[in-house]
PDB file of N, CA and C in Angstrom:
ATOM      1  N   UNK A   1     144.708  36.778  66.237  1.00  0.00           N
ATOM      2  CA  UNK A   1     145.070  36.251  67.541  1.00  0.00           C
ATOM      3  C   UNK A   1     146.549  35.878  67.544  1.00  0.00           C
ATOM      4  N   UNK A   2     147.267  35.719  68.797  1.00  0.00           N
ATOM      5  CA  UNK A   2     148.496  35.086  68.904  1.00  0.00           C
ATOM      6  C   UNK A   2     148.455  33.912  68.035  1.00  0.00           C
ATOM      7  N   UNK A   3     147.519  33.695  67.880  1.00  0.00           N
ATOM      8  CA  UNK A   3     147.745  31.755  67.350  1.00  0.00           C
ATOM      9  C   UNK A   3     147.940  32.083  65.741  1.00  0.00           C
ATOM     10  N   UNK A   4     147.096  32.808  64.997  1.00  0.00           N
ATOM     11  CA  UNK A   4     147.273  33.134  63.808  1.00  0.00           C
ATOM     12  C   UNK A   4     148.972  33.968  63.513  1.00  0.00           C
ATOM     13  N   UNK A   5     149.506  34.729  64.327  1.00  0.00           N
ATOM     14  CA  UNK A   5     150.968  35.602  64.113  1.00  0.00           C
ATOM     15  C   UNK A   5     151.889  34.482  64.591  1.00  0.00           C
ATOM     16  N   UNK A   6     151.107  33.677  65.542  1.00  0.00           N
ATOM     17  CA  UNK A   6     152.642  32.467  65.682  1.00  0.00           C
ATOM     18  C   UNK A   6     152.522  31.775  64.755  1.00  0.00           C
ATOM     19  N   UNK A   7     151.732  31.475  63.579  1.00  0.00           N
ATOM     20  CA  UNK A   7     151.900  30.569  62.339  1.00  0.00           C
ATOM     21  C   UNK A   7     152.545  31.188  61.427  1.00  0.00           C
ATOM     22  N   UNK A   8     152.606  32.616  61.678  1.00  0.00           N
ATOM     23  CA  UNK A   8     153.609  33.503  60.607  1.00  0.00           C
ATOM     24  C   UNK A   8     155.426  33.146  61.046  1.00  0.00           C
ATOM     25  N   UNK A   9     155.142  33.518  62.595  1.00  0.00           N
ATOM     26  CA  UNK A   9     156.609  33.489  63.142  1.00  0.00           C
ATOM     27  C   UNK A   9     156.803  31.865  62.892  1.00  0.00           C
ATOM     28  N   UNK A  10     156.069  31.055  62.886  1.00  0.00           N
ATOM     29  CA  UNK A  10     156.784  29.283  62.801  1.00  0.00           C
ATOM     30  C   UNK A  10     157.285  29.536  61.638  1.00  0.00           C
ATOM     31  N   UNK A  11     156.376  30.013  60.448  1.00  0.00           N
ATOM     32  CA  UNK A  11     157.036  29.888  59.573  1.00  0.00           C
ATOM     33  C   UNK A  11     158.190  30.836  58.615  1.00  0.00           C
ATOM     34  N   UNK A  12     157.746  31.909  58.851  1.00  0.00           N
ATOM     35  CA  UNK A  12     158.738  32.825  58.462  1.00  0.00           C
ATOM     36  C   UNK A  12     160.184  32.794  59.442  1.00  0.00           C
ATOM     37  N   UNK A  13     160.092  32.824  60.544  1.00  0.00           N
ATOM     38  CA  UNK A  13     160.884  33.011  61.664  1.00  0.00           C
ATOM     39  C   UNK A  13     161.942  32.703  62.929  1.00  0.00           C
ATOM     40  N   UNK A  14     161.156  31.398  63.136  1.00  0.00           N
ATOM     41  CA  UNK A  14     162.159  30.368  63.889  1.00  0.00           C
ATOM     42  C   UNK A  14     162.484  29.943  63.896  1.00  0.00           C
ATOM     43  N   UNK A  15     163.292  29.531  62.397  1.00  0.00           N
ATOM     44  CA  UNK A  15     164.709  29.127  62.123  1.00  0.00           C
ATOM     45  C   UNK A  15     165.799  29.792  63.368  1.00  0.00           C
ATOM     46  N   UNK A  16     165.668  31.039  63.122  1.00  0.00           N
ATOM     47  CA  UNK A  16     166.593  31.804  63.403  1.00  0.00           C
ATOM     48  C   UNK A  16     166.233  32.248  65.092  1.00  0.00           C
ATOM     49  N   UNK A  17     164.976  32.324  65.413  1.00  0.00           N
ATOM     50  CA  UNK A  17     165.033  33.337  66.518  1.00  0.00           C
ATOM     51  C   UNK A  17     163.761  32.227  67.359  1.00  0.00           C
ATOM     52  N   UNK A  18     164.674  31.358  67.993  1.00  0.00           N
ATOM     53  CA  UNK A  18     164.087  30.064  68.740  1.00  0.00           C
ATOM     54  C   UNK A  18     164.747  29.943  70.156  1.00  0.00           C
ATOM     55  N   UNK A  19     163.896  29.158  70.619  1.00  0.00           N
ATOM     56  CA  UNK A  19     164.263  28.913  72.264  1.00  0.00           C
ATOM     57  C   UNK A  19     166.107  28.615  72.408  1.00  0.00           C
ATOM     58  N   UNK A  20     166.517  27.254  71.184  1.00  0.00           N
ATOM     59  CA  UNK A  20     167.627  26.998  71.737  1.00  0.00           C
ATOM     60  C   UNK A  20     169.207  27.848  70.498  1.00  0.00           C
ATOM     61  N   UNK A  21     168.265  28.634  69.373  1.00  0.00           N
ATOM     62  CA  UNK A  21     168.926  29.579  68.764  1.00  0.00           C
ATOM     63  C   UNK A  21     168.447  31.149  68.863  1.00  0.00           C
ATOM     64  N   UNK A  22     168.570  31.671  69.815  1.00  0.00           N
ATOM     65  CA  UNK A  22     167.567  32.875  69.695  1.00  0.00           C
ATOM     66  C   UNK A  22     168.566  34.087  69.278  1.00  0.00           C
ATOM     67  N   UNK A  23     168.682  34.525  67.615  1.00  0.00           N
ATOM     68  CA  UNK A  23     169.451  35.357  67.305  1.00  0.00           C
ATOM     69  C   UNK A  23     168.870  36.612  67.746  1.00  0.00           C
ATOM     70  N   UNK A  24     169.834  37.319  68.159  1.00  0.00           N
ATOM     71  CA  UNK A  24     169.916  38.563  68.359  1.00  0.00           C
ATOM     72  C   UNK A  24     168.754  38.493  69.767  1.00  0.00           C
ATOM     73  N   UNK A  25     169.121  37.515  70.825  1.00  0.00           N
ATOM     74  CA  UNK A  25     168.619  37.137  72.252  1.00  0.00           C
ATOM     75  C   UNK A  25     166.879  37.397  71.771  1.00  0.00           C
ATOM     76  N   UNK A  26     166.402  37.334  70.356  1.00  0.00           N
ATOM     77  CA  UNK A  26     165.036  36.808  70.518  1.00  0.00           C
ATOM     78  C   UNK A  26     164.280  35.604  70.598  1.00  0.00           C
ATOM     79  N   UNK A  27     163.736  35.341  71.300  1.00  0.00           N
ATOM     80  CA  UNK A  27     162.503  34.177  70.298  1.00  0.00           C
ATOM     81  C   UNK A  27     161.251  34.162  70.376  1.00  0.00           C
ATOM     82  N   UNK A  28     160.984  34.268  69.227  1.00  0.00           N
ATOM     83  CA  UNK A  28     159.582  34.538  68.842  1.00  0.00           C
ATOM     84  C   UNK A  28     158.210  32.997  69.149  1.00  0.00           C
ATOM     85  N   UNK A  29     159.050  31.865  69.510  1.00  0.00           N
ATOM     86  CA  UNK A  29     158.011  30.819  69.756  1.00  0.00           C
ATOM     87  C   UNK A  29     157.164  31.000  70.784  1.00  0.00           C
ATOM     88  N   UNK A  30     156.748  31.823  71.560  1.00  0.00           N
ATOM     89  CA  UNK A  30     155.716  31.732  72.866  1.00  0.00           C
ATOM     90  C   UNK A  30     155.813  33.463  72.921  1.00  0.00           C
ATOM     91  N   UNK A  31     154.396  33.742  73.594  1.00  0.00           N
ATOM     92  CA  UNK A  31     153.868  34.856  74.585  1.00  0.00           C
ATOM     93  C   UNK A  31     154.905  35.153  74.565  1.00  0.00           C
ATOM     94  N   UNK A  32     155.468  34.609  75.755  1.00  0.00           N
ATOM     95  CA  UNK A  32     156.367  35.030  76.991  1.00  0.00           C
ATOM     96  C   UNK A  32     157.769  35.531  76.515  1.00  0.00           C
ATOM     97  N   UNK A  33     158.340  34.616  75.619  1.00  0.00           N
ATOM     98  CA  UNK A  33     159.707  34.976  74.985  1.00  0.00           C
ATOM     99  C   UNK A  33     159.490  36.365  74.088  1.00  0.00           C
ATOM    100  N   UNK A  34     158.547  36.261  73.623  1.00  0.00           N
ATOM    101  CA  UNK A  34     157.726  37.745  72.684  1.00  0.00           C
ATOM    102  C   UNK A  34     157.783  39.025  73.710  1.00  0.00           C
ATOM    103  N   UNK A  35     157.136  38.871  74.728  1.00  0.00           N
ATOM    104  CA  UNK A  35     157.115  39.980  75.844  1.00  0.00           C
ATOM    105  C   UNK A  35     158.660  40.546  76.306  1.00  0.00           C
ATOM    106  N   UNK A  36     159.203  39.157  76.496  1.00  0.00           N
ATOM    107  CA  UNK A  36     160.930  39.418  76.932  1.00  0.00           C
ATOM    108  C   UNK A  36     161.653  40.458  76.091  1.00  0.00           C
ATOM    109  N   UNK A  37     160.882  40.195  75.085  1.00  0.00           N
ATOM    110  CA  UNK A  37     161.894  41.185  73.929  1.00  0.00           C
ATOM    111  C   UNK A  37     163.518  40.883  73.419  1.00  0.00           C
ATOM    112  N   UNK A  38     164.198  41.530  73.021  1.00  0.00           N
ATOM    113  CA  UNK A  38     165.497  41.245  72.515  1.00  0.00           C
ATOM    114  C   UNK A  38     166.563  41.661  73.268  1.00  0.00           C
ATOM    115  N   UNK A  39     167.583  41.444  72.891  1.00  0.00           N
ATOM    116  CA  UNK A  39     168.867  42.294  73.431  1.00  0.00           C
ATOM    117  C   UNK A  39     169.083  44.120  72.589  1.00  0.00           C
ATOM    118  N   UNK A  40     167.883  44.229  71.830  1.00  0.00           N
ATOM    119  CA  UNK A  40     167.585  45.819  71.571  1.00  0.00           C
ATOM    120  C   UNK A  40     166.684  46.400  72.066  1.00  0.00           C
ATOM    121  N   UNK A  41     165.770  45.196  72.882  1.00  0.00           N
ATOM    122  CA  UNK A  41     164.701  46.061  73.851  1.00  0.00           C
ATOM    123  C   UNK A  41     163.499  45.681  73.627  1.00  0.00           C
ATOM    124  N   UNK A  42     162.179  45.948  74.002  1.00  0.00           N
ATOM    125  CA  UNK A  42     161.169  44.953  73.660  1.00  0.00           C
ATOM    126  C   UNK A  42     160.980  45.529  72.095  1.00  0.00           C
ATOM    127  N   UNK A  43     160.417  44.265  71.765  1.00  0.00           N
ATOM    128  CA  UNK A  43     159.787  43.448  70.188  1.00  0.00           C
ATOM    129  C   UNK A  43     158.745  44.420  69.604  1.00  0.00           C
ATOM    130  N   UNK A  44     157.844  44.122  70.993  1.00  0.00           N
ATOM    131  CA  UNK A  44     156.661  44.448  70.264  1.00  0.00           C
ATOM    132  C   UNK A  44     155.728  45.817  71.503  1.00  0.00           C
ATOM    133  N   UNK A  45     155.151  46.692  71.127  1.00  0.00           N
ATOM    134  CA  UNK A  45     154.811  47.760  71.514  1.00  0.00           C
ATOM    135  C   UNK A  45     153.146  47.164  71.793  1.00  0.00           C
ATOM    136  N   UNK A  46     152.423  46.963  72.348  1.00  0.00           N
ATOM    137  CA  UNK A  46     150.879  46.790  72.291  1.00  0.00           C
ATOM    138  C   UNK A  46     150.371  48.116  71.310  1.00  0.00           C
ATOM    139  N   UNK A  47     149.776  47.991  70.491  1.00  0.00           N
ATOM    140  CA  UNK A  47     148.689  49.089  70.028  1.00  0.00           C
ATOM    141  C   UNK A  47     149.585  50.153  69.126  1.00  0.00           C
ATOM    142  N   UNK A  48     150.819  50.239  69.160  1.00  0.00           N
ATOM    143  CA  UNK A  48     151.430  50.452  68.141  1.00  0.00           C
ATOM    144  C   UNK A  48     152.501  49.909  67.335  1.00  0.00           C
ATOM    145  N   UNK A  49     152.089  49.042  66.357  1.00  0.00           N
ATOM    146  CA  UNK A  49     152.668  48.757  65.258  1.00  0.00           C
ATOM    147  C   UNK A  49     154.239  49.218  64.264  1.00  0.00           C
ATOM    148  N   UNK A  50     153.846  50.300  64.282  1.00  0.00           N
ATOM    149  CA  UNK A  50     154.936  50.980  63.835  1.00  0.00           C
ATOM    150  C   UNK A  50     156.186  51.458  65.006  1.00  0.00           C
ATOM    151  N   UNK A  51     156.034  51.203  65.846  1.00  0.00           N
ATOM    152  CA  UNK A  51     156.637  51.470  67.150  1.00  0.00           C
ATOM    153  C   UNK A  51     157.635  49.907  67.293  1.00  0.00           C
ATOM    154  N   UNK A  52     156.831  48.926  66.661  1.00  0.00           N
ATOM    155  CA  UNK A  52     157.255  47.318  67.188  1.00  0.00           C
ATOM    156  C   UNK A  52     158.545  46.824  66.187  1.00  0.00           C
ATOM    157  N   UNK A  53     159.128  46.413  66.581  1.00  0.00           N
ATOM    158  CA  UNK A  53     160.586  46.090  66.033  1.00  0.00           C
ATOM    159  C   UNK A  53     160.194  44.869  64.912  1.00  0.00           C
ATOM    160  N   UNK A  54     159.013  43.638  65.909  1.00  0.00           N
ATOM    161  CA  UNK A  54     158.745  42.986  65.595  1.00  0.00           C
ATOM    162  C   UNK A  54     158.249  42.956  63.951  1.00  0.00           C
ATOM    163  N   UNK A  55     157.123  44.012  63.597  1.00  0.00           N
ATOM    164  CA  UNK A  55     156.652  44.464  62.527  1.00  0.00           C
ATOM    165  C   UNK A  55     157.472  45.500  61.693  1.00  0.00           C
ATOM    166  N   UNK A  56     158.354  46.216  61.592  1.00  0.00           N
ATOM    167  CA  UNK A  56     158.822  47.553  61.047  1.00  0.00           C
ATOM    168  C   UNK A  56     160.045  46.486  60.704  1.00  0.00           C
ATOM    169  N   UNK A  57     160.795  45.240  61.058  1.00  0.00           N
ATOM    170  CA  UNK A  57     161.588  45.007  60.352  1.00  0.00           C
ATOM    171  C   UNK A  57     161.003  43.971  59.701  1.00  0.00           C
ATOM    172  N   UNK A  58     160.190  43.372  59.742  1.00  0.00           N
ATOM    173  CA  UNK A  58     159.366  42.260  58.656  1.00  0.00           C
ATOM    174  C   UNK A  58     158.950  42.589  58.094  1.00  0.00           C
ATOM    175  N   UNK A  59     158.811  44.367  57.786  1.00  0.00           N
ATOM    176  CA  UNK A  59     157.753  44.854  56.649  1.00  0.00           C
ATOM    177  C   UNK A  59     158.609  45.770  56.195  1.00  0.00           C
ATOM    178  N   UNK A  60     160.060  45.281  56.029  1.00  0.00           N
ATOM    179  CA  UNK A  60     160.895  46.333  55.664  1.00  0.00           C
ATOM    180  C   UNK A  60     161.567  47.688  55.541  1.00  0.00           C
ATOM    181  N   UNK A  61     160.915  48.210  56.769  1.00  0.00           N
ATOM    182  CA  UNK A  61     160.990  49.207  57.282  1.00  0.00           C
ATOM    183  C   UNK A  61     162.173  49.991  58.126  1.00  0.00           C
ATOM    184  N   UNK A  62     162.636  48.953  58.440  1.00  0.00           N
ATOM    185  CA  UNK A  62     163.784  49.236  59.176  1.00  0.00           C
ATOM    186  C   UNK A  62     165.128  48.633  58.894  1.00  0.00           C
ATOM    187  N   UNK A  63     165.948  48.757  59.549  1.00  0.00           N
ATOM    188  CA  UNK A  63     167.279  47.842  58.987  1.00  0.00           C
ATOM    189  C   UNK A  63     167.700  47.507  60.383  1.00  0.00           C
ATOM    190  N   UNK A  64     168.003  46.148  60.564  1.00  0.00           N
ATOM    191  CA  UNK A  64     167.656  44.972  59.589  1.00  0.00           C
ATOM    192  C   UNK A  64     166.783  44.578  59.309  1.00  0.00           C
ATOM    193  N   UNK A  65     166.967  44.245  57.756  1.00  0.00           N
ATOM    194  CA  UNK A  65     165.170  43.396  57.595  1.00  0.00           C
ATOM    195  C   UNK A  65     165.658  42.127  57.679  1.00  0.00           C
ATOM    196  N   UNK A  66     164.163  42.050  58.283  1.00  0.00           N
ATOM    197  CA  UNK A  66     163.985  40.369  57.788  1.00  0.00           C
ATOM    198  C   UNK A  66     163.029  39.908  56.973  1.00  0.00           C
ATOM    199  N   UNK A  67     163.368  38.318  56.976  1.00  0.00           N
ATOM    200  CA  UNK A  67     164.054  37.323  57.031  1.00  0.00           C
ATOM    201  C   UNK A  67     165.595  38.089  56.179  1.00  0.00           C
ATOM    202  N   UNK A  68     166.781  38.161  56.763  1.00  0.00           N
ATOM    203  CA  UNK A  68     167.644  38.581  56.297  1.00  0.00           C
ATOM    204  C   UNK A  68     167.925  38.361  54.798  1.00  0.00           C
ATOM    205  N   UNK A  69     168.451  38.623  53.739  1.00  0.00           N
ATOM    206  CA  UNK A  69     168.580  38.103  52.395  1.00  0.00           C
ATOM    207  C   UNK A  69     167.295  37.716  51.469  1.00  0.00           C
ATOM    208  N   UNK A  70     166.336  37.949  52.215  1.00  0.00           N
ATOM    209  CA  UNK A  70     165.089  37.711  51.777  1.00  0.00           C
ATOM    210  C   UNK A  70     164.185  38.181  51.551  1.00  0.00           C
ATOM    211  N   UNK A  71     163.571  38.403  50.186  1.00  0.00           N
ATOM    212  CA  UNK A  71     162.523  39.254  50.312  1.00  0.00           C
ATOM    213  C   UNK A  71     161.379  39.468  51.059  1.00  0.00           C
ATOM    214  N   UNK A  72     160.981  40.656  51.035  1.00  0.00           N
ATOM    215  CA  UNK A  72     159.923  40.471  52.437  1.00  0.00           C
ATOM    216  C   UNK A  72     158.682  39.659  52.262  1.00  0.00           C
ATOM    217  N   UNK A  73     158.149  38.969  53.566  1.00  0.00           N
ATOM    218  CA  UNK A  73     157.057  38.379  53.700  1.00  0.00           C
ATOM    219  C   UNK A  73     155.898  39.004  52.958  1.00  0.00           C
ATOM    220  N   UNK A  74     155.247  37.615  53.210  1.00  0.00           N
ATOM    221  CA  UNK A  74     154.305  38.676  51.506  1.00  0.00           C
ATOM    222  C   UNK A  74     152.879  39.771  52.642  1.00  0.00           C
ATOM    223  N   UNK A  75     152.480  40.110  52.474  1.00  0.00           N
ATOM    224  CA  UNK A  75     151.845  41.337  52.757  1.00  0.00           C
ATOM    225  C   UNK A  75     150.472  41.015  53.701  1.00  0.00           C
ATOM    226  N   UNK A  76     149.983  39.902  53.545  1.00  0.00           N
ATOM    227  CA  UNK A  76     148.857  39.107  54.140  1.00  0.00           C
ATOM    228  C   UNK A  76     149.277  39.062  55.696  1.00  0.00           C
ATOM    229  N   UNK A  77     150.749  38.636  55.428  1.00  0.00           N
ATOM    230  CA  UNK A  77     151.081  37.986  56.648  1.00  0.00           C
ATOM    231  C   UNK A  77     151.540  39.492  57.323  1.00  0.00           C
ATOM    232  N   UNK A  78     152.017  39.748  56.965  1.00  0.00           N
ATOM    233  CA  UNK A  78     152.335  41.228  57.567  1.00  0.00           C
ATOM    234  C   UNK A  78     151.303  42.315  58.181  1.00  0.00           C
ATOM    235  N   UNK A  79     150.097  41.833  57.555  1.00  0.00           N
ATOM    236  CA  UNK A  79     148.702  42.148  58.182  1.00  0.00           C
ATOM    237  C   UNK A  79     148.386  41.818  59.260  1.00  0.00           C
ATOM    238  N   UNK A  80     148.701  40.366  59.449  1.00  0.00           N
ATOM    239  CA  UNK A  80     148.344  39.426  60.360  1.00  0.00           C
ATOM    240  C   UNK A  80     149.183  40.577  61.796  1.00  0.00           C
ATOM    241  N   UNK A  81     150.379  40.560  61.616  1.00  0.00           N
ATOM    242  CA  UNK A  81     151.024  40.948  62.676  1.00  0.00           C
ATOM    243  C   UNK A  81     150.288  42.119  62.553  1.00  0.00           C
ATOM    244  N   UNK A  82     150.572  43.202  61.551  1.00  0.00           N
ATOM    245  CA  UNK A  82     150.356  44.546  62.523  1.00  0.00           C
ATOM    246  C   UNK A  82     149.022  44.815  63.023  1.00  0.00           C
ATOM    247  N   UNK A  83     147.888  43.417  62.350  1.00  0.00           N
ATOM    248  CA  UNK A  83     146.863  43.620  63.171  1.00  0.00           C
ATOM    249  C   UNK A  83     146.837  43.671  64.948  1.00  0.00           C
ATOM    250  N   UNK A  84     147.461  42.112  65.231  1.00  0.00           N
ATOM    251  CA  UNK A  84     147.937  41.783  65.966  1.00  0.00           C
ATOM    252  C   UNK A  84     148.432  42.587  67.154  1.00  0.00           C
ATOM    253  N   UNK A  85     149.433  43.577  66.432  1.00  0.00           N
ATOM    254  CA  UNK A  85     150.067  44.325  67.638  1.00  0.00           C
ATOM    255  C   UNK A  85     148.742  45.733  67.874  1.00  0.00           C
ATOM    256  N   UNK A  86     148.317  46.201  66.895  1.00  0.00           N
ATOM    257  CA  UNK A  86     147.624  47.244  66.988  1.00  0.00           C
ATOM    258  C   UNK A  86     145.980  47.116  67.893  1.00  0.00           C
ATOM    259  N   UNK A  87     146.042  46.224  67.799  1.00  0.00           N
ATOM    260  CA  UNK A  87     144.984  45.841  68.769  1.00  0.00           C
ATOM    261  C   UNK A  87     145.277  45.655  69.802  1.00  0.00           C
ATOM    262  N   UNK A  88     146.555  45.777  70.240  1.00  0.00           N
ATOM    263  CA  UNK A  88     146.714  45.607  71.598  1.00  0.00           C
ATOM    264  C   UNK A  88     147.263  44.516  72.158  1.00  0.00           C
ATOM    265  N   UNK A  89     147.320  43.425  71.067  1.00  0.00           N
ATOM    266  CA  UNK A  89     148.138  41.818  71.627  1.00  0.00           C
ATOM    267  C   UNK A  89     145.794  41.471  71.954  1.00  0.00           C
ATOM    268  N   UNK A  90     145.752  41.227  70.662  1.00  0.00           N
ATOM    269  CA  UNK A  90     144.559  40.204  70.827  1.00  0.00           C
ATOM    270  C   UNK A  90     143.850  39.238  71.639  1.00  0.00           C
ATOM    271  N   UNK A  91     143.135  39.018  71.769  1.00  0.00           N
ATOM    272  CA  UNK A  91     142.120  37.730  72.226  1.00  0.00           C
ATOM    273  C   UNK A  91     143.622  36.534  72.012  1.00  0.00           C
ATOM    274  N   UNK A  92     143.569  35.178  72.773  1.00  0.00           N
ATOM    275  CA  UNK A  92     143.569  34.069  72.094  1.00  0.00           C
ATOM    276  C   UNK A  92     145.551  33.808  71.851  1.00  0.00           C
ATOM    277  N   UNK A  93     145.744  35.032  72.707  1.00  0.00           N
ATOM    278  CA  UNK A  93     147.313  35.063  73.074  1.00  0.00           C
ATOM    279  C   UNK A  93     147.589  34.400  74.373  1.00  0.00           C
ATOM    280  N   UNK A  94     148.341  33.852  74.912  1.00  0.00           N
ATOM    281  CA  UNK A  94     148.502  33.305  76.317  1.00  0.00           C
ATOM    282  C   UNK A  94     148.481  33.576  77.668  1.00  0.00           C
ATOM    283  N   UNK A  95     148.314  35.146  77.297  1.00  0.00           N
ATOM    284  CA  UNK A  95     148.448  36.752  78.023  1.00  0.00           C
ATOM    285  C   UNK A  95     146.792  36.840  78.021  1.00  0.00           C
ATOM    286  N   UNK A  96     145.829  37.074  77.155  1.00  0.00           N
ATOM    287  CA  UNK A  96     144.602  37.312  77.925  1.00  0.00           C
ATOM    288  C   UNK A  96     144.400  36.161  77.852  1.00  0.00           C
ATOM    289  N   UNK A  97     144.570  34.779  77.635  1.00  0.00           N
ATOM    290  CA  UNK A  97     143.141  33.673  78.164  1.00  0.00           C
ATOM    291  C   UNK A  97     143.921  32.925  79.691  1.00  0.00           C
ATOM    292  N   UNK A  98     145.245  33.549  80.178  1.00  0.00           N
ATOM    293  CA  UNK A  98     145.303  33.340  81.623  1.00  0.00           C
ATOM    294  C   UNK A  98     144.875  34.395  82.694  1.00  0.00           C
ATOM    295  N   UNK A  99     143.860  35.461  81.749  1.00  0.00           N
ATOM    296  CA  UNK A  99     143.471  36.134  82.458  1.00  0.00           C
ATOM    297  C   UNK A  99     142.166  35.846  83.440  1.00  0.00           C
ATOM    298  N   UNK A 100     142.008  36.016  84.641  1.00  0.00           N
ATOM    299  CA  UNK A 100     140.678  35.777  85.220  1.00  0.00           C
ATOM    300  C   UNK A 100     139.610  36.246  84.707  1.00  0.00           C
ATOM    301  N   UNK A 101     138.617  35.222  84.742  1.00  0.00           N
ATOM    302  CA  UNK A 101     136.837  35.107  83.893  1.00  0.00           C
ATOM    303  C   UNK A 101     135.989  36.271  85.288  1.00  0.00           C
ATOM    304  N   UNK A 102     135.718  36.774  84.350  1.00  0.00           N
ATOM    305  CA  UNK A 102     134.691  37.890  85.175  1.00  0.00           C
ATOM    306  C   UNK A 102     133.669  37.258  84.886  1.00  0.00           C
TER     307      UNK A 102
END
């Protein structure tokens, strides 16, 4: 769920890429700032993973990685996300539970 990948981004992440520091015009603390995407374009792709900026540079894949200077997040957590995105942006994100109850 969102709630489980925002305990990755609190902790791996928003040092750097926060409401009132958002490097490289991200921040990863909420839905909404997540959806906004960056000043390279959106973050995160629904349902593909490898497509998401968000995941391909936390899993070292791309350049830049992150956490910059740092080795990469350990692999659990990196699960967490590309579960996350590959499902589509999960249950329990801020995006479906303001969705209307059928």
């Amino acid at each position: 769920t969102f709630d489980d990948v925002r305990s990755v981004f609190k902790k791996r992440c928003v040092t750097c890429h926060n409401e009132d520091r958002a490097r490289g015009d991200l921040d990863l603390t909420t839905w909404e700032a997540i959806s906004a995407g960056s000043s390279s374009g959106p973050v995160v792709v629904p349902g593909k993973p490898d497509d998401s900026l968000v995941y391909t540079l936390a899993a070292h894949r791309e350049d830049p990685k992150m956490p910059p200077g740092a080795p990469r997040i350990p692999q659990r957590e990196l699960d967490l996300i590309r579960d996350w995105i590959a499902r589509g942006i999960s249950e329990g994100s801020p995006k479906t539970a303001s969705a209307p109850k059928v």
